[in-house]
PDB file of N, CA and C in Angstrom:
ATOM      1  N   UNK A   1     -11.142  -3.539   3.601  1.00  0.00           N
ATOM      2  CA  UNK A   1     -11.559  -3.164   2.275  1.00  0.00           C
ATOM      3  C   UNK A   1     -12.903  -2.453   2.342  1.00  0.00           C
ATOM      4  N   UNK A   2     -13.941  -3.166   3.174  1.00  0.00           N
ATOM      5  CA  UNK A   2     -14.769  -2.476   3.355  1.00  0.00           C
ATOM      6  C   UNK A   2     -15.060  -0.993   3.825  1.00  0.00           C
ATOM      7  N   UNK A   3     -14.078  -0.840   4.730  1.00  0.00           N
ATOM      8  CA  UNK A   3     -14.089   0.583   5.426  1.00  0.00           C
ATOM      9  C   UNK A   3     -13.703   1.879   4.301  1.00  0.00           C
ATOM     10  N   UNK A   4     -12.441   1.091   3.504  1.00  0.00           N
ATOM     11  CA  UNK A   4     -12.165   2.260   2.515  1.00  0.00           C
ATOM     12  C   UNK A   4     -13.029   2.304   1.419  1.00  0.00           C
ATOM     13  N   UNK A   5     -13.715   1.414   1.283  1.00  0.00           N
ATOM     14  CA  UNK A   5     -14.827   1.448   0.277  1.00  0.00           C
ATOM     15  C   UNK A   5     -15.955   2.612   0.723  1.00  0.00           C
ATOM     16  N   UNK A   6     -15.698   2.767   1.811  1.00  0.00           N
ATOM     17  CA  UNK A   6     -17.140   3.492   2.120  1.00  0.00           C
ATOM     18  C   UNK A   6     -16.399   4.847   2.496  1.00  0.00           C
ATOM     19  N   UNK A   7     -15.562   4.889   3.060  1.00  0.00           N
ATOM     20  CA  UNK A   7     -15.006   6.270   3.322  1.00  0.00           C
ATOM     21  C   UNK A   7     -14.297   6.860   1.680  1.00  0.00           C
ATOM     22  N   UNK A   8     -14.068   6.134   0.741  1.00  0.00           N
ATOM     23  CA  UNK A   8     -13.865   6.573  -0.612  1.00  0.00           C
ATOM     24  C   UNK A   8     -15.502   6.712  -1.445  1.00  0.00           C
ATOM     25  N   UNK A   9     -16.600   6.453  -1.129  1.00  0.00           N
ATOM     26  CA  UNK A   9     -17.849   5.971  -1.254  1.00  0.00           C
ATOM     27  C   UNK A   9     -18.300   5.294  -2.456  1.00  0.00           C
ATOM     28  N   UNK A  10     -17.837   4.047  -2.803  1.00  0.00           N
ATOM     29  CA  UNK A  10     -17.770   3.154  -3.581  1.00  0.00           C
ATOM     30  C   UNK A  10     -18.523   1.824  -2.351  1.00  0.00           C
ATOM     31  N   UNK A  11     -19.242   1.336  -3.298  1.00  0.00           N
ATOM     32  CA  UNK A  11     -19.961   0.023  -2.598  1.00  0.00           C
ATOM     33  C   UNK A  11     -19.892  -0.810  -3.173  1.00  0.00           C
ATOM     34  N   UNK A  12     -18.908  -1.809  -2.380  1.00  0.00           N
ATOM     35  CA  UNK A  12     -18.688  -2.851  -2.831  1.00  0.00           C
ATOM     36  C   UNK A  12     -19.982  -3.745  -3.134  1.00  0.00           C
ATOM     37  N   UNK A  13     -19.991  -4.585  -4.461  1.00  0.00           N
ATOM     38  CA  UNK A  13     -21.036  -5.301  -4.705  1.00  0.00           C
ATOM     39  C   UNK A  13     -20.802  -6.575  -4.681  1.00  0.00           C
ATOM     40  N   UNK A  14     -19.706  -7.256  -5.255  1.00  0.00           N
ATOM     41  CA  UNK A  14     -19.118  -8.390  -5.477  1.00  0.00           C
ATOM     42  C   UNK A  14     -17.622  -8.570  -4.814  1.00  0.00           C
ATOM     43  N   UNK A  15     -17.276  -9.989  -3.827  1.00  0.00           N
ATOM     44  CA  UNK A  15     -15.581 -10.286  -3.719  1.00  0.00           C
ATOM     45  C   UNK A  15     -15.509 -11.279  -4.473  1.00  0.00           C
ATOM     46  N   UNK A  16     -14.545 -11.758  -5.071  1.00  0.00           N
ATOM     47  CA  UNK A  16     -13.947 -12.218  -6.299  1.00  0.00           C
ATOM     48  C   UNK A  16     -12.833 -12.940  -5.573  1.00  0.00           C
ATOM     49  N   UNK A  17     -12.559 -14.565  -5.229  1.00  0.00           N
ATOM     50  CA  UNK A  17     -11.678 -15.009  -4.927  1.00  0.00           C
ATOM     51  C   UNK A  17     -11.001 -16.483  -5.199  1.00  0.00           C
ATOM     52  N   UNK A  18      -9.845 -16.208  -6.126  1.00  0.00           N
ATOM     53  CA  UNK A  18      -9.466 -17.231  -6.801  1.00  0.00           C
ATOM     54  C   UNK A  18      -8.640 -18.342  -5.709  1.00  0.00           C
ATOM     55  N   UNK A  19      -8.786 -19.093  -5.454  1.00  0.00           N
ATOM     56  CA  UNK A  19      -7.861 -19.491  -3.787  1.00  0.00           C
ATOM     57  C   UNK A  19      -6.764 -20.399  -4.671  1.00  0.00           C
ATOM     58  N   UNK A  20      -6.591 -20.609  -5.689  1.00  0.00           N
ATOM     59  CA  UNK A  20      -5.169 -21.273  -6.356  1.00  0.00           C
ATOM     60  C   UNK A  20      -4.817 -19.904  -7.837  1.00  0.00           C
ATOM     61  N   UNK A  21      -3.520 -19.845  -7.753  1.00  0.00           N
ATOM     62  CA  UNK A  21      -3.374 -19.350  -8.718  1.00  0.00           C
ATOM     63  C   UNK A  21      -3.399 -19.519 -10.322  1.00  0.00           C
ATOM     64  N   UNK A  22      -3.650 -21.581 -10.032  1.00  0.00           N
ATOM     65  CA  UNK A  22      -3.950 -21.693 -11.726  1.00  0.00           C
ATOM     66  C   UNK A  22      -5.353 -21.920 -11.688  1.00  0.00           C
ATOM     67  N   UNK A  23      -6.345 -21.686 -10.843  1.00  0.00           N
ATOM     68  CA  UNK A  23      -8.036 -21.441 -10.925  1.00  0.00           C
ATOM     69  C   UNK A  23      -8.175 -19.910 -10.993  1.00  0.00           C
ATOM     70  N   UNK A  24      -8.406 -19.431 -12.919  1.00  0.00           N
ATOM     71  CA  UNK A  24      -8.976 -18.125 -12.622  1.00  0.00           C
ATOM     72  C   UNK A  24     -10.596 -17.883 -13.015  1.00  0.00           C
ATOM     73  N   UNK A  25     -11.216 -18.743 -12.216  1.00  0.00           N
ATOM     74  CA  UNK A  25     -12.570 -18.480 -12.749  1.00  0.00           C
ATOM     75  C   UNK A  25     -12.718 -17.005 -11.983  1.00  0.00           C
ATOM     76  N   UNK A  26     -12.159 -16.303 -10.819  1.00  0.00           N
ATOM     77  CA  UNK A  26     -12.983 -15.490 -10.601  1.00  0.00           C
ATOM     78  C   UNK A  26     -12.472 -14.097 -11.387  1.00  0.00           C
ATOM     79  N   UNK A  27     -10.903 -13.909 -11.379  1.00  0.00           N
ATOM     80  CA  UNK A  27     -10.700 -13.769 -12.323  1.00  0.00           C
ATOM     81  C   UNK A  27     -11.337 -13.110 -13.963  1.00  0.00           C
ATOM     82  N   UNK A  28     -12.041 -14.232 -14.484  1.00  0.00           N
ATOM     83  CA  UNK A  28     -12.434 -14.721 -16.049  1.00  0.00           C
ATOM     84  C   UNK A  28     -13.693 -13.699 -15.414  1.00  0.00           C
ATOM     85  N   UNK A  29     -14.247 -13.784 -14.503  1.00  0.00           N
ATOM     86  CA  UNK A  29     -15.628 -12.983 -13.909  1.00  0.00           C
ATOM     87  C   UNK A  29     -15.501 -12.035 -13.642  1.00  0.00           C
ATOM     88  N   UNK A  30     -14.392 -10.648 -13.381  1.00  0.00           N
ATOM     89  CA  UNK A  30     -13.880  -9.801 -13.073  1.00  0.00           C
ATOM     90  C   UNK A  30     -13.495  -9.378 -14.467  1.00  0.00           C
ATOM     91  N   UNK A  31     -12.855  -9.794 -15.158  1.00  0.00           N
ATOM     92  CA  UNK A  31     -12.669  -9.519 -16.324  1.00  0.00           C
ATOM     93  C   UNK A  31     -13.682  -9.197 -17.388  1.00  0.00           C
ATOM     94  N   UNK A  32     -14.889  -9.940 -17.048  1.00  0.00           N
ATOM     95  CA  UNK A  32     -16.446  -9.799 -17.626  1.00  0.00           C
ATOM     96  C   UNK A  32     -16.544  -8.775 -17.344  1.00  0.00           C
ATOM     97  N   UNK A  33     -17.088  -8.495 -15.862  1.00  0.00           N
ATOM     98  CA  UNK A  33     -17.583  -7.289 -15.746  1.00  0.00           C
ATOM     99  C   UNK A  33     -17.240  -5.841 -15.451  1.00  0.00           C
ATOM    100  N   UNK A  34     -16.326  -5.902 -16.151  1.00  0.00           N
ATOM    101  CA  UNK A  34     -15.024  -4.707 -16.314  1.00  0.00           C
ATOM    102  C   UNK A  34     -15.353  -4.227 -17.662  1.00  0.00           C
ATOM    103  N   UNK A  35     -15.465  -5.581 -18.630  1.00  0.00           N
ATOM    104  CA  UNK A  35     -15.503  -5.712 -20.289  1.00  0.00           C
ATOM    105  C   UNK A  35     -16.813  -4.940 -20.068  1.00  0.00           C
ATOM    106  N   UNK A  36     -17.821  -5.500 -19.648  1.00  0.00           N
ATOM    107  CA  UNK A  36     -19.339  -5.200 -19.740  1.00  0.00           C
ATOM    108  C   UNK A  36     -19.637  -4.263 -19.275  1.00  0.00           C
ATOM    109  N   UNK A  37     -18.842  -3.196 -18.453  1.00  0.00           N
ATOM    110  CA  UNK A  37     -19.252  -1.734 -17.913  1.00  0.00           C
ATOM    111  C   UNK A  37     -20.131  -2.029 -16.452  1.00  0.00           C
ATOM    112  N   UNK A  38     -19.766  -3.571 -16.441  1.00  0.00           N
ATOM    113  CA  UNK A  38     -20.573  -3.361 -14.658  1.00  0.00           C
ATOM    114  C   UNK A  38     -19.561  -2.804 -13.757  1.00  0.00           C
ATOM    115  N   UNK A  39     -18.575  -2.751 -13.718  1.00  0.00           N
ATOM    116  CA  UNK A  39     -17.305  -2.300 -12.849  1.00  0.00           C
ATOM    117  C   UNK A  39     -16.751  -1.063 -13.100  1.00  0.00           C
ATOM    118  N   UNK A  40     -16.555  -0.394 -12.527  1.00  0.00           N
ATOM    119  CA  UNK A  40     -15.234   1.078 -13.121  1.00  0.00           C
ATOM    120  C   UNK A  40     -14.000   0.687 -12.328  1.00  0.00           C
ATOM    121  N   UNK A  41     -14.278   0.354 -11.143  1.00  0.00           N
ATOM    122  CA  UNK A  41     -13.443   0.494  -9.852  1.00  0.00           C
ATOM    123  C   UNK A  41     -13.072  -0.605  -9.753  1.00  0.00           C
ATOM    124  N   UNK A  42     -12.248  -1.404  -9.002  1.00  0.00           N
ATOM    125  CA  UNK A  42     -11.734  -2.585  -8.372  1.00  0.00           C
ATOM    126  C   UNK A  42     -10.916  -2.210  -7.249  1.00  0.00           C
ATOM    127  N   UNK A  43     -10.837  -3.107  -6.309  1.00  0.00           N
ATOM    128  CA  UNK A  43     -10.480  -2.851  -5.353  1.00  0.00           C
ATOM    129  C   UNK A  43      -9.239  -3.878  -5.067  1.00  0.00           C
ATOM    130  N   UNK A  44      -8.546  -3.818  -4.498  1.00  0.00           N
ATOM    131  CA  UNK A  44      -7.489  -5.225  -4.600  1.00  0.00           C
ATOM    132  C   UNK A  44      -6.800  -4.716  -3.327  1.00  0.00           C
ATOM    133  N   UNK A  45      -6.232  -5.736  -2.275  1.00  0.00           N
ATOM    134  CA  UNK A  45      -5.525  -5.719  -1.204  1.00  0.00           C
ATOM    135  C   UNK A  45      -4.239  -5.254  -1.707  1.00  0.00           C
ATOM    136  N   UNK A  46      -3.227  -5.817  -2.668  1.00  0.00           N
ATOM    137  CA  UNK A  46      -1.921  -5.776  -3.393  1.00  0.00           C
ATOM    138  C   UNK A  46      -1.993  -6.442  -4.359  1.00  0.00           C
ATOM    139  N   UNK A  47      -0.938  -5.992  -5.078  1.00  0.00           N
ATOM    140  CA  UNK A  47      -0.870  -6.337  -6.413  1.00  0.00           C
ATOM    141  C   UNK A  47      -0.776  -8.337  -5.878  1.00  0.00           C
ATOM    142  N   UNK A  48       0.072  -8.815  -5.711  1.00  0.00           N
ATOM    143  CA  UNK A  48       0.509  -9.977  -5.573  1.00  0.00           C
ATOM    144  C   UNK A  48      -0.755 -10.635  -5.518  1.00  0.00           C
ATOM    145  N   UNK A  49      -1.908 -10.376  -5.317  1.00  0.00           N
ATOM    146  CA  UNK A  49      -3.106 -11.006  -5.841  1.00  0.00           C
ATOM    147  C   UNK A  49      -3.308 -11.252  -6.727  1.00  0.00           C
ATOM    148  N   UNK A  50      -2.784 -10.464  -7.832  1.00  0.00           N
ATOM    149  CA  UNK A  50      -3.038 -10.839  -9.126  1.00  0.00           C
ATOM    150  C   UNK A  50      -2.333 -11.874  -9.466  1.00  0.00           C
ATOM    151  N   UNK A  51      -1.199 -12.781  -8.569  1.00  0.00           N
ATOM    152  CA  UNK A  51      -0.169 -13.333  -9.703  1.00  0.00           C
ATOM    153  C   UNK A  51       1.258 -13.770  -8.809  1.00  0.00           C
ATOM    154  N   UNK A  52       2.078 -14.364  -8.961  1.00  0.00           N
ATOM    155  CA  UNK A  52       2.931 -14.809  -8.724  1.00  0.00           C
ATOM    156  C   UNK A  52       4.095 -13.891  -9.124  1.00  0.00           C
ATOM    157  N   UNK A  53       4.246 -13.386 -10.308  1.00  0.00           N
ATOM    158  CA  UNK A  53       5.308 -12.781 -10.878  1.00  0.00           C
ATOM    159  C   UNK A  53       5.035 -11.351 -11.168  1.00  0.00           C
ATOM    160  N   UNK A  54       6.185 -10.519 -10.926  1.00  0.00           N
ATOM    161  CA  UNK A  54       5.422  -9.345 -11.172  1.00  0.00           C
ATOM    162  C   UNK A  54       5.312  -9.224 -12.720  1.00  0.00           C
ATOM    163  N   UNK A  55       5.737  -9.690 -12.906  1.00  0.00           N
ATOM    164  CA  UNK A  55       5.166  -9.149 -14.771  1.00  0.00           C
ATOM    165  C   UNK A  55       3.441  -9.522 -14.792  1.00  0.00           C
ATOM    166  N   UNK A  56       3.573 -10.994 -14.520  1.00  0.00           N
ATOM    167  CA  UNK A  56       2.247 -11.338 -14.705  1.00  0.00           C
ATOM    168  C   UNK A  56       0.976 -10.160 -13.810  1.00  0.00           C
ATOM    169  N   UNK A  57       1.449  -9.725 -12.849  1.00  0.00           N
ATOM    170  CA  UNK A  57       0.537  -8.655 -11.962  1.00  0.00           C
ATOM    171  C   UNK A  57       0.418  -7.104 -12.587  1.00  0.00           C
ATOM    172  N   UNK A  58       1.145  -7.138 -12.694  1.00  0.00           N
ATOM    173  CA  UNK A  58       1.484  -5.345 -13.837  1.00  0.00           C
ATOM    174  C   UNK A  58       0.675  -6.095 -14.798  1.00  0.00           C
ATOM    175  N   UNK A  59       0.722  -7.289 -15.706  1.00  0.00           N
ATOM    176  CA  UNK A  59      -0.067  -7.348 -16.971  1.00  0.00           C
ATOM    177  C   UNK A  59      -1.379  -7.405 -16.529  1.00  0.00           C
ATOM    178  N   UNK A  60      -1.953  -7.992 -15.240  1.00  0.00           N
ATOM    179  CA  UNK A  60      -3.276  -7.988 -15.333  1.00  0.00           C
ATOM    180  C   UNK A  60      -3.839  -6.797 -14.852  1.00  0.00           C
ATOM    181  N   UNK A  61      -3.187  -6.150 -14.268  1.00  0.00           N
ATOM    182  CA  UNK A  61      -3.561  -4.702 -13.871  1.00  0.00           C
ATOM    183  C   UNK A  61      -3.998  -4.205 -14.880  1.00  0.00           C
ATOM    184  N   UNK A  62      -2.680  -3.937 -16.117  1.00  0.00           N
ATOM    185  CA  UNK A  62      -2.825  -3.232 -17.049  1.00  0.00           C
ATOM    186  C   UNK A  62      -4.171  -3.477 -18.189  1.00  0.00           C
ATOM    187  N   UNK A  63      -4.318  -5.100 -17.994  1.00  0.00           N
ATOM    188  CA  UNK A  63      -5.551  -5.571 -18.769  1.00  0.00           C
ATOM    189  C   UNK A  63      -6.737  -5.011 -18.608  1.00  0.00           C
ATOM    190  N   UNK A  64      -6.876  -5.163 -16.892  1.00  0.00           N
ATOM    191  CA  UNK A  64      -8.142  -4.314 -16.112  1.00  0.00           C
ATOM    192  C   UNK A  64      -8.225  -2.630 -16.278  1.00  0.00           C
ATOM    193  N   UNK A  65      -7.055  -2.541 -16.691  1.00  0.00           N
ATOM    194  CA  UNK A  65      -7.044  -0.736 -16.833  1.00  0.00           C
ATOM    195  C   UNK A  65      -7.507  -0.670 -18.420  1.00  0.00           C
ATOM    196  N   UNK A  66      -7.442  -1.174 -18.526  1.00  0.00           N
ATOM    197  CA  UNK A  66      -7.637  -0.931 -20.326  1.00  0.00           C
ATOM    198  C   UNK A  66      -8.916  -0.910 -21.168  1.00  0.00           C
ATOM    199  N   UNK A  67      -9.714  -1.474 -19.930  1.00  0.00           N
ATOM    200  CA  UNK A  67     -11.259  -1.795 -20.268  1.00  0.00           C
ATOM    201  C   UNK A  67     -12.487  -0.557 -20.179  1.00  0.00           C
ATOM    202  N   UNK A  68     -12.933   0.512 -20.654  1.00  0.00           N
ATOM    203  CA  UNK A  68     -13.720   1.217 -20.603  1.00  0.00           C
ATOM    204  C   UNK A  68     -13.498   2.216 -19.180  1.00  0.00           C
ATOM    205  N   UNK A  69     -12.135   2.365 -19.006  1.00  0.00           N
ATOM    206  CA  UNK A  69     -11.522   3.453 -18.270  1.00  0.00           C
ATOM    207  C   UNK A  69     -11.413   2.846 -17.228  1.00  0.00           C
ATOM    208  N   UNK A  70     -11.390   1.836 -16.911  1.00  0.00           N
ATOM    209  CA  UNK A  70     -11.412   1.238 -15.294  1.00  0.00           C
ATOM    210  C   UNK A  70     -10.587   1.133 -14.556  1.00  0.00           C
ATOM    211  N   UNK A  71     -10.909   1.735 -13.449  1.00  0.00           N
ATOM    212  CA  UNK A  71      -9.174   1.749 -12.462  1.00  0.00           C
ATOM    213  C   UNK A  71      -8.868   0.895 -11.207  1.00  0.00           C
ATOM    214  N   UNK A  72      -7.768   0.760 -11.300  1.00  0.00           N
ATOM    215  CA  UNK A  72      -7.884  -0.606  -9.949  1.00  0.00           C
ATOM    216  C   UNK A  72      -6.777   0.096  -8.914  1.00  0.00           C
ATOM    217  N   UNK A  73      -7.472   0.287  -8.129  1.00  0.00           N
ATOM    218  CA  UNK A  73      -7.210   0.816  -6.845  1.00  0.00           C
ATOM    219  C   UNK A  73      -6.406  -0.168  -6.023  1.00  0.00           C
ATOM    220  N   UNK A  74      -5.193  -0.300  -5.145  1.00  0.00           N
ATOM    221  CA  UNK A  74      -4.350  -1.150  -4.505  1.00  0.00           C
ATOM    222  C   UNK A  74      -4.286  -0.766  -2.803  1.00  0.00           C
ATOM    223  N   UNK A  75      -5.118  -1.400  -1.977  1.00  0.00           N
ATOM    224  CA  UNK A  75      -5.096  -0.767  -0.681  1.00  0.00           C
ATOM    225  C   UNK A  75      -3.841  -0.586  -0.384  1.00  0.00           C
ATOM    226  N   UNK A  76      -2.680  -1.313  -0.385  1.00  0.00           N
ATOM    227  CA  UNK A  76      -1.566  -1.593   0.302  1.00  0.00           C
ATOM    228  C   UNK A  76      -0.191  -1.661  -0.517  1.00  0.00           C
ATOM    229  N   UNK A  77      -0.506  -0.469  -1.670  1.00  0.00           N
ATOM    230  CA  UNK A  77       0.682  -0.459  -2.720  1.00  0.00           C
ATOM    231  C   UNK A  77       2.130  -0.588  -2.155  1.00  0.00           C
ATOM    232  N   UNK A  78       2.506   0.021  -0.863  1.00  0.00           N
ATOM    233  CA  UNK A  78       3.483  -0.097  -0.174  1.00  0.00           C
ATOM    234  C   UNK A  78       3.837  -1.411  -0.164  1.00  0.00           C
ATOM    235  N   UNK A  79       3.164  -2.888  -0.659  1.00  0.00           N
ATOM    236  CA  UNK A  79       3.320  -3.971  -0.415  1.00  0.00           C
ATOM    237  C   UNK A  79       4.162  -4.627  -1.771  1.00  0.00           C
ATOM    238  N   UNK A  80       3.711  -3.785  -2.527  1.00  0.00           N
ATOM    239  CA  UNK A  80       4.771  -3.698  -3.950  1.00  0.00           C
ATOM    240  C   UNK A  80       4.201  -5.361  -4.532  1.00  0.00           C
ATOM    241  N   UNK A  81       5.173  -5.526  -5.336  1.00  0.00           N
ATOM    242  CA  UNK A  81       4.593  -6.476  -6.201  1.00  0.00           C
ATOM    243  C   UNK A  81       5.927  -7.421  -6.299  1.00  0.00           C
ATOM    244  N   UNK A  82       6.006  -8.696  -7.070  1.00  0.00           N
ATOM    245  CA  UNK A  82       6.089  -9.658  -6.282  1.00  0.00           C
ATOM    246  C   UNK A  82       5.804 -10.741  -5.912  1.00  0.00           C
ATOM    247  N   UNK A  83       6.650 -12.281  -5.619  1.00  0.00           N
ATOM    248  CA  UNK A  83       5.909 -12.750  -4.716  1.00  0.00           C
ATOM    249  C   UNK A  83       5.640 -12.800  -2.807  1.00  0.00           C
ATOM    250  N   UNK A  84       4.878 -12.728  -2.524  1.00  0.00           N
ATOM    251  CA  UNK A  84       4.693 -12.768  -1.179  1.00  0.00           C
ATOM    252  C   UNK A  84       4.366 -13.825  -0.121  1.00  0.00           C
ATOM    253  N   UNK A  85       4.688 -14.352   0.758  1.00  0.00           N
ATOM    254  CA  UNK A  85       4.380 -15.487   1.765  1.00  0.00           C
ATOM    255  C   UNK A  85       3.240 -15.754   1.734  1.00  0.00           C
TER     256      UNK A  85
END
């Protein structure tokens, strides 16, 4: 993540990591600062981070897209969405 962060030249400031899927404090904190204009960008390994189901992952995408133009970038879209091992 880091490497494409810098070869896209975006610097990462904050990682954000929820380690259960019904703990979304980091989440609820990502969502802040998306709302609040600290974020444009996000970075995400695959969607399946967001979520268990793909609906639920498309919806939070779409949530994060919706916020003061912000786009969320997917290193590994080829990984599709989903759940994953």
């Amino acid at each position: 993540m880091a490497a494409f962060a810098s070869l896209e030249g975006f610097v990462i400031t904050r990682f954000l990591v929820d380690r259960h899927f019904e703990h979304t404090t980091a989440f609820a904190e990502l969502l802040a600062a998306v709302t609040d204009g600290e974020a444009l960008h996000v970075l995400v390994p695959a969607l399946h981070h967001f979520g268990h189901a793909e609906g639920v992952q498309l919806a939070m995408k779409e949530l994060l897209e919706s916020k003061n133009g912000t786009r969320v970038l997917v290193l590994f879209p080829e990984l599709g969405a989903g759940v994953r091992p």
